[in-house]
Protein backbone atom coordinates (compact mmCIF):
# COMPACT_ATOMS: atom_id res chain seq x y z
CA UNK A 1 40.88 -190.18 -19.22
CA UNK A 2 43.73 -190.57 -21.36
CA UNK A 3 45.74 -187.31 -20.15
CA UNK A 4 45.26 -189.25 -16.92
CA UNK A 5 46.95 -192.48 -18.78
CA UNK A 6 49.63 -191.22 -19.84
CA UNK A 7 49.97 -189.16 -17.20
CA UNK A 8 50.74 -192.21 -14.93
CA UNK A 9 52.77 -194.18 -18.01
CA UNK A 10 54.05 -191.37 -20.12
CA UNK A 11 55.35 -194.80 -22.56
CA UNK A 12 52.61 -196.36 -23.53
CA UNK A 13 52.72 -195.68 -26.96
CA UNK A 14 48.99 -197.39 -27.45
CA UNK A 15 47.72 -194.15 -25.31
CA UNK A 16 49.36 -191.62 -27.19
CA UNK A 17 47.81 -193.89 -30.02
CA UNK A 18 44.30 -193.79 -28.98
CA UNK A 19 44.26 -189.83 -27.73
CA UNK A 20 45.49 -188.87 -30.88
CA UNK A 21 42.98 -190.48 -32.58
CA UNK A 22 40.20 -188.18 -30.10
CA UNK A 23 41.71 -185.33 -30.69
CA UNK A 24 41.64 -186.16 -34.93
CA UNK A 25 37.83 -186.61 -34.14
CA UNK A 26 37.88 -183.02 -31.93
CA UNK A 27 39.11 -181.76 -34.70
CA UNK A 28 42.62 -181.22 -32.36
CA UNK A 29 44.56 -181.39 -35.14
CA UNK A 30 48.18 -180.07 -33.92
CA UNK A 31 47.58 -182.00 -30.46
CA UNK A 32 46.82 -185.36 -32.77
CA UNK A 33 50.12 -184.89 -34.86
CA UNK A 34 51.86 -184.48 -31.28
CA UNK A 35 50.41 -187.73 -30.01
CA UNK A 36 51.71 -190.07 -32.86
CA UNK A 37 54.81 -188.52 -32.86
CA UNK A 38 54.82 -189.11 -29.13
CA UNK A 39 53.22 -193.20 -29.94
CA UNK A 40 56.24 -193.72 -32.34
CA UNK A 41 58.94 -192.25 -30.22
CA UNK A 42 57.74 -194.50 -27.44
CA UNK A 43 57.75 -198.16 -30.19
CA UNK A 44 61.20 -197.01 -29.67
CA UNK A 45 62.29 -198.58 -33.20
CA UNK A 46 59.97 -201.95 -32.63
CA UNK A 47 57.79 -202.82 -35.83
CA UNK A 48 54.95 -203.40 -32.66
CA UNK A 49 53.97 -203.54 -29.14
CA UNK A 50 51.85 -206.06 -28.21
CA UNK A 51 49.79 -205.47 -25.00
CA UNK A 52 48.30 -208.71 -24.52
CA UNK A 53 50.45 -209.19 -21.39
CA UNK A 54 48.98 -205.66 -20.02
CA UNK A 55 45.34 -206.64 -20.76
CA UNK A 56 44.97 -205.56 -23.98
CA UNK A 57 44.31 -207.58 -26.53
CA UNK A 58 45.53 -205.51 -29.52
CA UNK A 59 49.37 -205.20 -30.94
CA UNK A 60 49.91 -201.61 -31.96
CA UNK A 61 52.13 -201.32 -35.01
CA UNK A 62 54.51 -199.18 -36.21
CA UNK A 63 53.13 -198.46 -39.54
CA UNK A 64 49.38 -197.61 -38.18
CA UNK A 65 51.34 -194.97 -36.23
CA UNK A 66 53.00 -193.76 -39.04
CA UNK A 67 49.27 -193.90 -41.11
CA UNK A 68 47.63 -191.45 -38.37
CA UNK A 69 50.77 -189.16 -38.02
CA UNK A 70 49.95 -188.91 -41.89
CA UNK A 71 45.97 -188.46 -41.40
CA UNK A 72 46.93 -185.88 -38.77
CA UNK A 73 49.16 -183.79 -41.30
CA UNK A 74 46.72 -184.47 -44.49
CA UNK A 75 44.45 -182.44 -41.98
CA UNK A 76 46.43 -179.75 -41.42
CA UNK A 77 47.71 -179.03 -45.16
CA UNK A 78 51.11 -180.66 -45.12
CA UNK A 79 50.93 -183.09 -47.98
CA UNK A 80 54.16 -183.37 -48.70
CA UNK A 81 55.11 -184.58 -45.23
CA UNK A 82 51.84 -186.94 -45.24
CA UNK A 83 53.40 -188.04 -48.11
CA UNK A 84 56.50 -188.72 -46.80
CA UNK A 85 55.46 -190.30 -43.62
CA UNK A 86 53.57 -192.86 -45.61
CA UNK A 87 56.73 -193.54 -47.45
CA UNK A 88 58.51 -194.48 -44.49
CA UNK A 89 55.24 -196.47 -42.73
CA UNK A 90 55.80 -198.36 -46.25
CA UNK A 91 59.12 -199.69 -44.85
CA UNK A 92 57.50 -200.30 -41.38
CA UNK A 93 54.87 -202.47 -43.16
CA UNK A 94 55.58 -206.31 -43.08
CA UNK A 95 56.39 -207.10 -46.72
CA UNK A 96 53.53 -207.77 -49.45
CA UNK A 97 51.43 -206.70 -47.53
CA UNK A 98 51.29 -202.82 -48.26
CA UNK A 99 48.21 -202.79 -50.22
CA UNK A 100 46.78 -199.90 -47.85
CA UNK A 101 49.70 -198.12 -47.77
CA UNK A 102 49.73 -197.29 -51.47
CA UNK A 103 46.29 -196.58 -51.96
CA UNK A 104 46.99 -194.05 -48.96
CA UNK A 105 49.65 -192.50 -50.93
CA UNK A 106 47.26 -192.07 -54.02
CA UNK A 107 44.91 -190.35 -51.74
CA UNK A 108 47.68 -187.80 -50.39
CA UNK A 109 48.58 -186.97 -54.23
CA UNK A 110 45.10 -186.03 -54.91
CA UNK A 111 44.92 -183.97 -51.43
CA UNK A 112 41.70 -186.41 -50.19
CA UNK A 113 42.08 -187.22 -46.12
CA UNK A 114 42.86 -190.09 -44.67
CA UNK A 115 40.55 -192.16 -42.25
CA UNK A 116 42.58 -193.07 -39.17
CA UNK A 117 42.63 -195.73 -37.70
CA UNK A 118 42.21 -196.98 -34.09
CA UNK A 119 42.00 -199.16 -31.60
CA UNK A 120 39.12 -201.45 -32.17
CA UNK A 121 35.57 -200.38 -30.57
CA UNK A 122 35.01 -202.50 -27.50
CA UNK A 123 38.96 -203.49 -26.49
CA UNK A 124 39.52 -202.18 -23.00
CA UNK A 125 42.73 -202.94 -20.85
CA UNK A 126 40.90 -206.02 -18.60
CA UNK A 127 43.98 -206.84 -16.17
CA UNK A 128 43.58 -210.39 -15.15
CA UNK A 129 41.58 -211.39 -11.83
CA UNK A 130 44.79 -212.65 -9.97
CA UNK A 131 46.68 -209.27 -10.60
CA UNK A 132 43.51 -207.01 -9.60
CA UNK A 133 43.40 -209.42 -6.27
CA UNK A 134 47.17 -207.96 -5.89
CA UNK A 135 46.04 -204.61 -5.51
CA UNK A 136 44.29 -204.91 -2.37
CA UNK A 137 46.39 -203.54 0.80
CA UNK A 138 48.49 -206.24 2.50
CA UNK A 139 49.15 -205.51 6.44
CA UNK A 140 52.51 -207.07 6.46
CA UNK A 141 53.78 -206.02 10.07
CA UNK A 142 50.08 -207.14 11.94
CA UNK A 143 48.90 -205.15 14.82
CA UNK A 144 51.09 -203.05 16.91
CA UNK A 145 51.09 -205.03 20.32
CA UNK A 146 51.85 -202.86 24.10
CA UNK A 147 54.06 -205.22 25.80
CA UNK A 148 54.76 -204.91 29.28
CA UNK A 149 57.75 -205.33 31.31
CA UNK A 150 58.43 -208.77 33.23
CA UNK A 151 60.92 -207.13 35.05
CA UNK A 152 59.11 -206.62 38.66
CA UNK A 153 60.54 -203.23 39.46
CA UNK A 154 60.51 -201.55 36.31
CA UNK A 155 58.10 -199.28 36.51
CA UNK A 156 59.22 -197.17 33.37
CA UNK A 157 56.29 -196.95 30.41
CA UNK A 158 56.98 -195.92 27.16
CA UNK A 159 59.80 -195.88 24.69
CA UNK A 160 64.07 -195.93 25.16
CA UNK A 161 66.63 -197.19 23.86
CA UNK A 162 68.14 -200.31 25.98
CA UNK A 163 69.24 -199.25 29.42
CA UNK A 164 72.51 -200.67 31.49
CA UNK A 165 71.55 -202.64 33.89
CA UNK A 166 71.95 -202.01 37.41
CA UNK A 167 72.82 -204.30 40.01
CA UNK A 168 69.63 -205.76 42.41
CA UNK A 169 67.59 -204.12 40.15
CA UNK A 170 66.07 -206.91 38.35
CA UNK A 171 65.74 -208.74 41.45
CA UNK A 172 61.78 -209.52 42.69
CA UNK A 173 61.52 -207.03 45.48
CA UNK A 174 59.71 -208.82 48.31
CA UNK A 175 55.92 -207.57 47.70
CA UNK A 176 56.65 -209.76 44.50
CA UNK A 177 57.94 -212.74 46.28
CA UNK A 178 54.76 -212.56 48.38
């Protein structure tokens, strides 16, 4: 389901975000790395997204991002670039508030994994009603109609392009008149 997501919206980071963190659980571990590179690239250099507007109600920061992209590479033996991705998720972090952070960086020195996180159990994209009315097809140009002639002699069906007119020939001939 998500290949399909971002499939159809190859930037929405908060996909990349959430396959990443099923292929960390599949034990996808080069795939995972991909996808939160991928999720950062597409925060192109915002702090967050927030998808509220979308139907999501969840704002995807850049540090948590950063904090998988770190799980990802604890996973696959590359401590010293867990190590410095956290560094640089510190600078993402708003400040005083990086409490996490550094006891994620302890963890990396002593070569212990880091649990990713996600987005929360039980948050779905719910678009709202009006916009899921929207989605219905709208016949715009109504039925196609046959209209015939009023001209009494034409006795021409189908489709042309305008023709001259001749002279008498829109004239009622006299089985009309009668």
């Amino acid at each position: 389901a998500f290949d399909k997501t971002v499939a159809k919206d190859n930037s929405l980071a908060v996909g990349f975000f959430q396959r990443g963190f099923v292929h960390l659980q599949l034990e996808m571990y080069e795939e995972a790395l991909s996808d939160y590179h991928m999720a950062f690239t597409h925060l192109r250099k915002n702090p967050f997204i927030d998808y509220k507007q979308l139907g999501l109600r969840y704002v995807l920061h850049a540090w948590e991002v950063l904090y998988n992209t770190a799980a990802a590479q604890c996973r696959l033996g590359q401590w010293q670039e867990a190590k410095a991705t956290l560094e640089k998720a510190v600078v993402w972090r708003p400040e005083g508030r990086t409490a996490i952070l550094d006891l994620a960086l302890e963890q990396v020195q002593e070569h212990l994994f880091l649990e990713p996180m996600q987005v929360p159990p039980g948050e779905f994209f719910t678009p709202r009603k009006k916009e899921v009315e929207e989605l219905d097809s709208k016949d715009f140009l109504g039925k196609p109609k046959v209209i015939s002639s009023i001209i009494p002699n034409d006795e021409y069906i189908g489709f042309e392009p305008l023709r001259p007119q001749k002279q008498g020939f829109y004239e009622p001939s006299a089985d009309a008149l009668r």
